[in-house]
C-alpha atoms as a PDB file:
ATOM      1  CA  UNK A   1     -21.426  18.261   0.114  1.00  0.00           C
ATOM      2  CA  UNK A   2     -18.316  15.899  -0.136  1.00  0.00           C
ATOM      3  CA  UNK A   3     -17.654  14.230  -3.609  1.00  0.00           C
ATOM      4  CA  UNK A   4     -16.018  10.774  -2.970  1.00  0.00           C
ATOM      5  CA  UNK A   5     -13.486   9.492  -5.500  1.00  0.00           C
ATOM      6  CA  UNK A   6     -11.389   5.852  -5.115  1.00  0.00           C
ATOM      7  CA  UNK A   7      -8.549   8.005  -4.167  1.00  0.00           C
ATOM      8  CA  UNK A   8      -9.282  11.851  -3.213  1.00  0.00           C
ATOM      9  CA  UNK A   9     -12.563  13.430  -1.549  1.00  0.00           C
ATOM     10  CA  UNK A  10     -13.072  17.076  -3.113  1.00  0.00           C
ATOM     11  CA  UNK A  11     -14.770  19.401  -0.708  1.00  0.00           C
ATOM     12  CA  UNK A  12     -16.029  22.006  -2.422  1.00  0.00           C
ATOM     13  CA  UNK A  13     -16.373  25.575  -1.219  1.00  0.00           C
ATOM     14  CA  UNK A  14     -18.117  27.790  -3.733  1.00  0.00           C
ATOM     15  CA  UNK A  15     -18.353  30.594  -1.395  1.00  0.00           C
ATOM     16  CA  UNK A  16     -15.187  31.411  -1.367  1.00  0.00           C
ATOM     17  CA  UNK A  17     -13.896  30.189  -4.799  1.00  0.00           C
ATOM     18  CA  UNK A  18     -12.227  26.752  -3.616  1.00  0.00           C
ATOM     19  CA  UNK A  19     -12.281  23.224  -3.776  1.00  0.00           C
ATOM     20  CA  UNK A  20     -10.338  21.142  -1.351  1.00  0.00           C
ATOM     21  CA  UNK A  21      -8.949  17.902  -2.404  1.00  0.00           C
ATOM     22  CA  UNK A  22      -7.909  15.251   0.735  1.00  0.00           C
ATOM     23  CA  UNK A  23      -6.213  12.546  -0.269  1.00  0.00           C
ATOM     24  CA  UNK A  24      -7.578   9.111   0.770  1.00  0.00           C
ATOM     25  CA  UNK A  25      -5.161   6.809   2.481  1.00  0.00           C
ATOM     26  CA  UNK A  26      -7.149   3.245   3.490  1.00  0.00           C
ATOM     27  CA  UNK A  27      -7.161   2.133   7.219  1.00  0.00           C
ATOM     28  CA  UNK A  28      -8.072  -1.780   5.726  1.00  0.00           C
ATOM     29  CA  UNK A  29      -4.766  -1.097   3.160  1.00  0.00           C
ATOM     30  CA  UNK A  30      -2.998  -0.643   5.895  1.00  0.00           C
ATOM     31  CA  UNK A  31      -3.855  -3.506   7.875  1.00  0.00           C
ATOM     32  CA  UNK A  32      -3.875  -5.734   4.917  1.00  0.00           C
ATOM     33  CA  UNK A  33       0.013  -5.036   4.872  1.00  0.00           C
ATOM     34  CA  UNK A  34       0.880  -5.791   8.116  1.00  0.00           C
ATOM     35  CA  UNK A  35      -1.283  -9.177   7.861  1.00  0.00           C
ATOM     36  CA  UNK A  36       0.530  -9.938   4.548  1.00  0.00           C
ATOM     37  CA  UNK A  37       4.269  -9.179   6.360  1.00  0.00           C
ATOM     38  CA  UNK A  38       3.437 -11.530   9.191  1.00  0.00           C
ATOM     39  CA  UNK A  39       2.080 -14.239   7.148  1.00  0.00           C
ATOM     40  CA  UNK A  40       5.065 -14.523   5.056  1.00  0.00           C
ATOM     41  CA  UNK A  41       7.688 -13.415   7.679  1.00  0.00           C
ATOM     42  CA  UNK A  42       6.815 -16.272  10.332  1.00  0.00           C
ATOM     43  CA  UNK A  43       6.153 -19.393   8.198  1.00  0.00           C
ATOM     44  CA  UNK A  44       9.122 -21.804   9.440  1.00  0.00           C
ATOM     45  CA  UNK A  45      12.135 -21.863   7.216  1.00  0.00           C
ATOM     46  CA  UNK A  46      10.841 -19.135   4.825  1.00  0.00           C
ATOM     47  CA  UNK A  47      11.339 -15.962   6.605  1.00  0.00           C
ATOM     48  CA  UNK A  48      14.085 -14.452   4.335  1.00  0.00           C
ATOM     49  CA  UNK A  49      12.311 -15.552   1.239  1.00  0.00           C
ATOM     50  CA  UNK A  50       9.281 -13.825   2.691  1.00  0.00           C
ATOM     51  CA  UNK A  51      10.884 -10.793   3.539  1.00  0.00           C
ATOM     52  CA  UNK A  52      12.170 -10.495   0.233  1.00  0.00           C
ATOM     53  CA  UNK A  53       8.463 -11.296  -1.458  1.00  0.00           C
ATOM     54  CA  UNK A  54       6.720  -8.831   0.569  1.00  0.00           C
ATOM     55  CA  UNK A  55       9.354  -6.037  -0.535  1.00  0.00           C
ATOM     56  CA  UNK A  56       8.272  -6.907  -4.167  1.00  0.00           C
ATOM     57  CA  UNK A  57       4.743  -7.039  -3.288  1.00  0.00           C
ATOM     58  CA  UNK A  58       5.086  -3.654  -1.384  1.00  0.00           C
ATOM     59  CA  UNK A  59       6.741  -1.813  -3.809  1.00  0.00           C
ATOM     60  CA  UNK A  60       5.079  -2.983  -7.189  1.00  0.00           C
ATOM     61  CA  UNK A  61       3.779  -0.733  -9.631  1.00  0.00           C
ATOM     62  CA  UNK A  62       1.775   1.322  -7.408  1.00  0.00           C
ATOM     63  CA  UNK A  63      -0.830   2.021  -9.606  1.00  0.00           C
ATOM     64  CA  UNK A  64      -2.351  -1.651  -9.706  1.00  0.00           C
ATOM     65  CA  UNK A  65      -5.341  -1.228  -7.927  1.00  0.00           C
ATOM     66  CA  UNK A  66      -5.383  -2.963  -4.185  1.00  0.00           C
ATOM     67  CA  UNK A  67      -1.521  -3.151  -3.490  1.00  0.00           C
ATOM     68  CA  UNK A  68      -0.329  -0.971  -0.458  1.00  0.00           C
ATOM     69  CA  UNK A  69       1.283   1.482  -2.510  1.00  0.00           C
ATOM     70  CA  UNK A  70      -2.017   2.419  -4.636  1.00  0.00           C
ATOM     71  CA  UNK A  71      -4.366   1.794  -1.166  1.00  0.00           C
ATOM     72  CA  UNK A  72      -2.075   4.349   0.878  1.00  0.00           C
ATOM     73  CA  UNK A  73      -0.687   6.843  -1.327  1.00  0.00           C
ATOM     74  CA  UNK A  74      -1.774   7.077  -4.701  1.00  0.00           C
ATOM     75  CA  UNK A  75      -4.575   9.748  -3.304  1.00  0.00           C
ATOM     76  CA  UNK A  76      -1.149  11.837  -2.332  1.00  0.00           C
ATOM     77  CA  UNK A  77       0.531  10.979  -5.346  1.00  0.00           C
ATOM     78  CA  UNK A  78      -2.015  12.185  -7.555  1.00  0.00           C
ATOM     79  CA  UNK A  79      -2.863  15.349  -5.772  1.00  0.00           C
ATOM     80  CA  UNK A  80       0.989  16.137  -6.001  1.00  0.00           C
ATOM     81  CA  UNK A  81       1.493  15.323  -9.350  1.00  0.00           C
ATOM     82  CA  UNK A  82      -1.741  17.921 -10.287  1.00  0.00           C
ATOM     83  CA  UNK A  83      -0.275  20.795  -7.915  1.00  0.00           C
ATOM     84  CA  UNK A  84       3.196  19.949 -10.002  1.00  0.00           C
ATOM     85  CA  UNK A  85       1.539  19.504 -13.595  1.00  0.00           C
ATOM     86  CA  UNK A  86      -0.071  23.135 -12.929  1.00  0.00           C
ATOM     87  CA  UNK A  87       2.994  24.733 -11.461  1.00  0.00           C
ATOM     88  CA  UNK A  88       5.093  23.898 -14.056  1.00  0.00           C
ATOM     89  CA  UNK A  89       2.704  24.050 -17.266  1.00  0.00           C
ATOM     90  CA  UNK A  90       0.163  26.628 -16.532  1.00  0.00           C
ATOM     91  CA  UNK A  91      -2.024  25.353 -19.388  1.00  0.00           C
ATOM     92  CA  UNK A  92      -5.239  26.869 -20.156  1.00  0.00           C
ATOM     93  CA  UNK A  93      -6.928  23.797 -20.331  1.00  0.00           C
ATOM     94  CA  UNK A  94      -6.571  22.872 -16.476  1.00  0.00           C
ATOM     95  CA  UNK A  95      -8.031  24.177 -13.757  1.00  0.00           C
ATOM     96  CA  UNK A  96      -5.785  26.078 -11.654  1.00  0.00           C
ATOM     97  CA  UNK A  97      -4.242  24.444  -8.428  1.00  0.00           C
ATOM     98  CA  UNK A  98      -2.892  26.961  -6.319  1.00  0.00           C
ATOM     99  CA  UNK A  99      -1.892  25.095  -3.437  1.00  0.00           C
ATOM    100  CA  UNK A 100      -0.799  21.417  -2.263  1.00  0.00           C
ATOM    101  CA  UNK A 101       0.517  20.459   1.360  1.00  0.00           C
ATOM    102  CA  UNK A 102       2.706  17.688   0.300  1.00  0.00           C
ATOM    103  CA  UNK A 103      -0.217  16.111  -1.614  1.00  0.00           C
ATOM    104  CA  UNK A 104      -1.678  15.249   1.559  1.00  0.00           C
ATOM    105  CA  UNK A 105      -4.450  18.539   0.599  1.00  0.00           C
ATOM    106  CA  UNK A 106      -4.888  20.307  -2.758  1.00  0.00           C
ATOM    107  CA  UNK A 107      -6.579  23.699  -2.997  1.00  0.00           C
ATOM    108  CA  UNK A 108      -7.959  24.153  -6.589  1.00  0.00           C
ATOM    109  CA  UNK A 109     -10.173  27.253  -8.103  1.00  0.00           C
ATOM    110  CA  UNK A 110     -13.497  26.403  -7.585  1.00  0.00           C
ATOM    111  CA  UNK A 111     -15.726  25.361 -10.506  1.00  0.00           C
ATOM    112  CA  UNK A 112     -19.531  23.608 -11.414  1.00  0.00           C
ATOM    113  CA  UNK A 113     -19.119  20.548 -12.371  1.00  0.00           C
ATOM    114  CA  UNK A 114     -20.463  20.165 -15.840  1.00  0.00           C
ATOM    115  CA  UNK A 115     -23.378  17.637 -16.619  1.00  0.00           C
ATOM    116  CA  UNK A 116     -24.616  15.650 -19.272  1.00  0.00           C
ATOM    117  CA  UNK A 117     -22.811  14.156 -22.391  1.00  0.00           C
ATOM    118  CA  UNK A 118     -19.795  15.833 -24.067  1.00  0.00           C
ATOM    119  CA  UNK A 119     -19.948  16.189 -27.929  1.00  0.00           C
ATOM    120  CA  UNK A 120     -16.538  15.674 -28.951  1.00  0.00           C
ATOM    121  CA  UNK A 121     -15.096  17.522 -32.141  1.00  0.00           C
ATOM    122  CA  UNK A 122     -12.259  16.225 -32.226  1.00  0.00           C
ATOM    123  CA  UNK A 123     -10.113  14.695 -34.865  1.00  0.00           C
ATOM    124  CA  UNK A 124      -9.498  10.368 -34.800  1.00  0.00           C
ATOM    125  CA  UNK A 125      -6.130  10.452 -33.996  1.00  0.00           C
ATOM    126  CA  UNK A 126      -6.814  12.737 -30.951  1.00  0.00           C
ATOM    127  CA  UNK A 127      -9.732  10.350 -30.277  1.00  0.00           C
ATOM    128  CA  UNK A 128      -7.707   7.158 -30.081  1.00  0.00           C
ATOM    129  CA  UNK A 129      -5.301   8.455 -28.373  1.00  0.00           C
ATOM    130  CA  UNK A 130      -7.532   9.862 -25.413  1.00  0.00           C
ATOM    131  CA  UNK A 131      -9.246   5.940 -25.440  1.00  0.00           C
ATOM    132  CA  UNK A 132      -5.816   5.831 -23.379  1.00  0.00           C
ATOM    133  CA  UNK A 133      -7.358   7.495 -21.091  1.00  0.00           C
ATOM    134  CA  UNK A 134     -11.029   8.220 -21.596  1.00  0.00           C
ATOM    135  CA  UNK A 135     -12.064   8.397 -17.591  1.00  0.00           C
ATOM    136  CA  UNK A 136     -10.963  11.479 -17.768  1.00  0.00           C
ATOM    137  CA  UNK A 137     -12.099  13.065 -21.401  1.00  0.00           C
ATOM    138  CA  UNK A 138     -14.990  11.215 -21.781  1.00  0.00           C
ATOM    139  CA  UNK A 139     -16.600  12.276 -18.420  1.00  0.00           C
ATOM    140  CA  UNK A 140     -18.269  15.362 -18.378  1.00  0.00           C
ATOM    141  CA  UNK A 141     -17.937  16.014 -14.945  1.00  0.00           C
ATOM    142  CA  UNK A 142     -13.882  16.237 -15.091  1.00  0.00           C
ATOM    143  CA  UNK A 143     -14.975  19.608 -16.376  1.00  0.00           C
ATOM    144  CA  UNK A 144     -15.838  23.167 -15.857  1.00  0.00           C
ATOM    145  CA  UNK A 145     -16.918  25.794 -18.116  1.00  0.00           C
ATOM    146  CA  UNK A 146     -14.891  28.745 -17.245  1.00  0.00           C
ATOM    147  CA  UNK A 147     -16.529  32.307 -17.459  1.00  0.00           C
ATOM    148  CA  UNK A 148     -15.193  32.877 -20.432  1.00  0.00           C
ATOM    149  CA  UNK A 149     -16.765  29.808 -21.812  1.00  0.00           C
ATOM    150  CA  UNK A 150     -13.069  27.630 -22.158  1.00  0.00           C
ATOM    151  CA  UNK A 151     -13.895  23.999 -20.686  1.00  0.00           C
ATOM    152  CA  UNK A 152     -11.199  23.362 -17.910  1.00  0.00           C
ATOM    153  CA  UNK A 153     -10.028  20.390 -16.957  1.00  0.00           C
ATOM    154  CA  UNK A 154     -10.538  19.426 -13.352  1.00  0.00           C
ATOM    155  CA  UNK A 155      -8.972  15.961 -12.675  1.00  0.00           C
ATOM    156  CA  UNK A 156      -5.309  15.612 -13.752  1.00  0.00           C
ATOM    157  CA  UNK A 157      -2.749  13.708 -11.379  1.00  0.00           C
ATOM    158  CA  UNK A 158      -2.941  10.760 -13.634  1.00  0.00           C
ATOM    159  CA  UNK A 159       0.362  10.634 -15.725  1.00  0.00           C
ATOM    160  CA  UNK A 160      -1.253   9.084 -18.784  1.00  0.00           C
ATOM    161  CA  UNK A 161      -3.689  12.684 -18.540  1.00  0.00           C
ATOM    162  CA  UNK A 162      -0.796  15.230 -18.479  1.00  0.00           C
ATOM    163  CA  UNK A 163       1.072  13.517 -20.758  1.00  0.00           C
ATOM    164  CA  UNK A 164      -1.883  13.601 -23.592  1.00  0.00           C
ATOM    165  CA  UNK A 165      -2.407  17.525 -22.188  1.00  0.00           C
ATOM    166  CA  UNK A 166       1.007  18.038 -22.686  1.00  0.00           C
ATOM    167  CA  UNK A 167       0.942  16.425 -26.823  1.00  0.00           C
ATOM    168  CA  UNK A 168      -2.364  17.458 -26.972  1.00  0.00           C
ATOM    169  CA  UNK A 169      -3.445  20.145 -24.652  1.00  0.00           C
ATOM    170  CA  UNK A 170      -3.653  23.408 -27.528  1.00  0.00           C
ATOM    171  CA  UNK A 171      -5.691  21.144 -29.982  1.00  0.00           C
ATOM    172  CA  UNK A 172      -7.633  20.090 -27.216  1.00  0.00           C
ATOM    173  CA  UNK A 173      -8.324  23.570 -26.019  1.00  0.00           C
ATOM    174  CA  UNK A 174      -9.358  25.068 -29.194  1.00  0.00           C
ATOM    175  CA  UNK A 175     -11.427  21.935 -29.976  1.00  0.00           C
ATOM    176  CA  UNK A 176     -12.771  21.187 -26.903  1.00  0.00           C
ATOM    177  CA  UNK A 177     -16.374  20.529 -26.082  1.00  0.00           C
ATOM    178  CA  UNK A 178     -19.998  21.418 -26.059  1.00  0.00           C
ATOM    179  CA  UNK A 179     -21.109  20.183 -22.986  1.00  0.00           C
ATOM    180  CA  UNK A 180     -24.650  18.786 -23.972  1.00  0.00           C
ATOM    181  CA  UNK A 181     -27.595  18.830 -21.208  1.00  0.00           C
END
């Protein structure tokens, strides 16, 4: 069974201990950037100025949702970033990534998604701070429960996630939840 996310489709292979995340890249993103180039590129008398907008339009923050950047590549982006964030950190509180081809494909350690509601113990500084972020803290499915009972994180290519992990990753590990059914 494939689980669908806006950017990444996770393929998950419990038999033999892996998930598989694909990066998305959109067909219709595509195509809206070639119709955007030739609309602004053949109006009469505006074809530098056009030129010039669509650069800026192309290469604006890429994590605005619906601009090429974020419709092509943020699925890659994100899957690299995690296979980076776990290379370099090797925190306990992610789940491992042992593999990325160029962030095209991530191979992760496989894990059940957890269910339910997650009772959070955590102090309100930590709190606000993950309101930053809370797709990925306040979702109980972004975890796993390890066998040793540690809840892993499973999602964490965003840059606002690794850096709270990284200020708040040992608090977070030794505080971190009871997964409610």
């Amino acid at each position: 069974m494939l689980i669908k996310g806006s950017t990444r489709i996770v393929w998950p292979l419990p038999s033999l201990g892996l998930a598989v995340k694909f990066s998305r890249i959109s067909i219709l993103g595509l195509f809206e950037v070639f119709r955007f180039l030739i609309r602004e590129t053949l109006i009469p008398g505006r074809t530098w100025a056009g030129v010039k907008y669509f650069a800026w339009w192309l290469w604006r923050m890429p994590h605005q949702i619906n601009t090429p950047l974020h419709l092509l590549f943020w699925g890659i982006l994100t899957n690299w970033r995690e296979f980076v964030f776990y290379l370099t950190t090797r925190h306990p509180f992610l789940q491992p990534t042992y593999f990325s081809l160029l962030g095209l494909i991530n191979v992760q350690k496989y894990g059940q998604a957890a269910q339910g509601h997650l009772k959070l113990g955590l102090s309100l500084s930590i709190t606000g701070a993950l309101s930053h972020d809370g797709h990925h803290f306040f979702c109980a499915e972004n975890f796993v429960i390890s066998k040793t009972g540690a809840a892993r994180l499973l999602d964490y290519g965003d840059p606002k996630t690794q850096h709270l992990i990284r200020t708040y990753g040992q608090e977070l590990l030794a505080m971190m939840p009871k997964i409610m059914p």
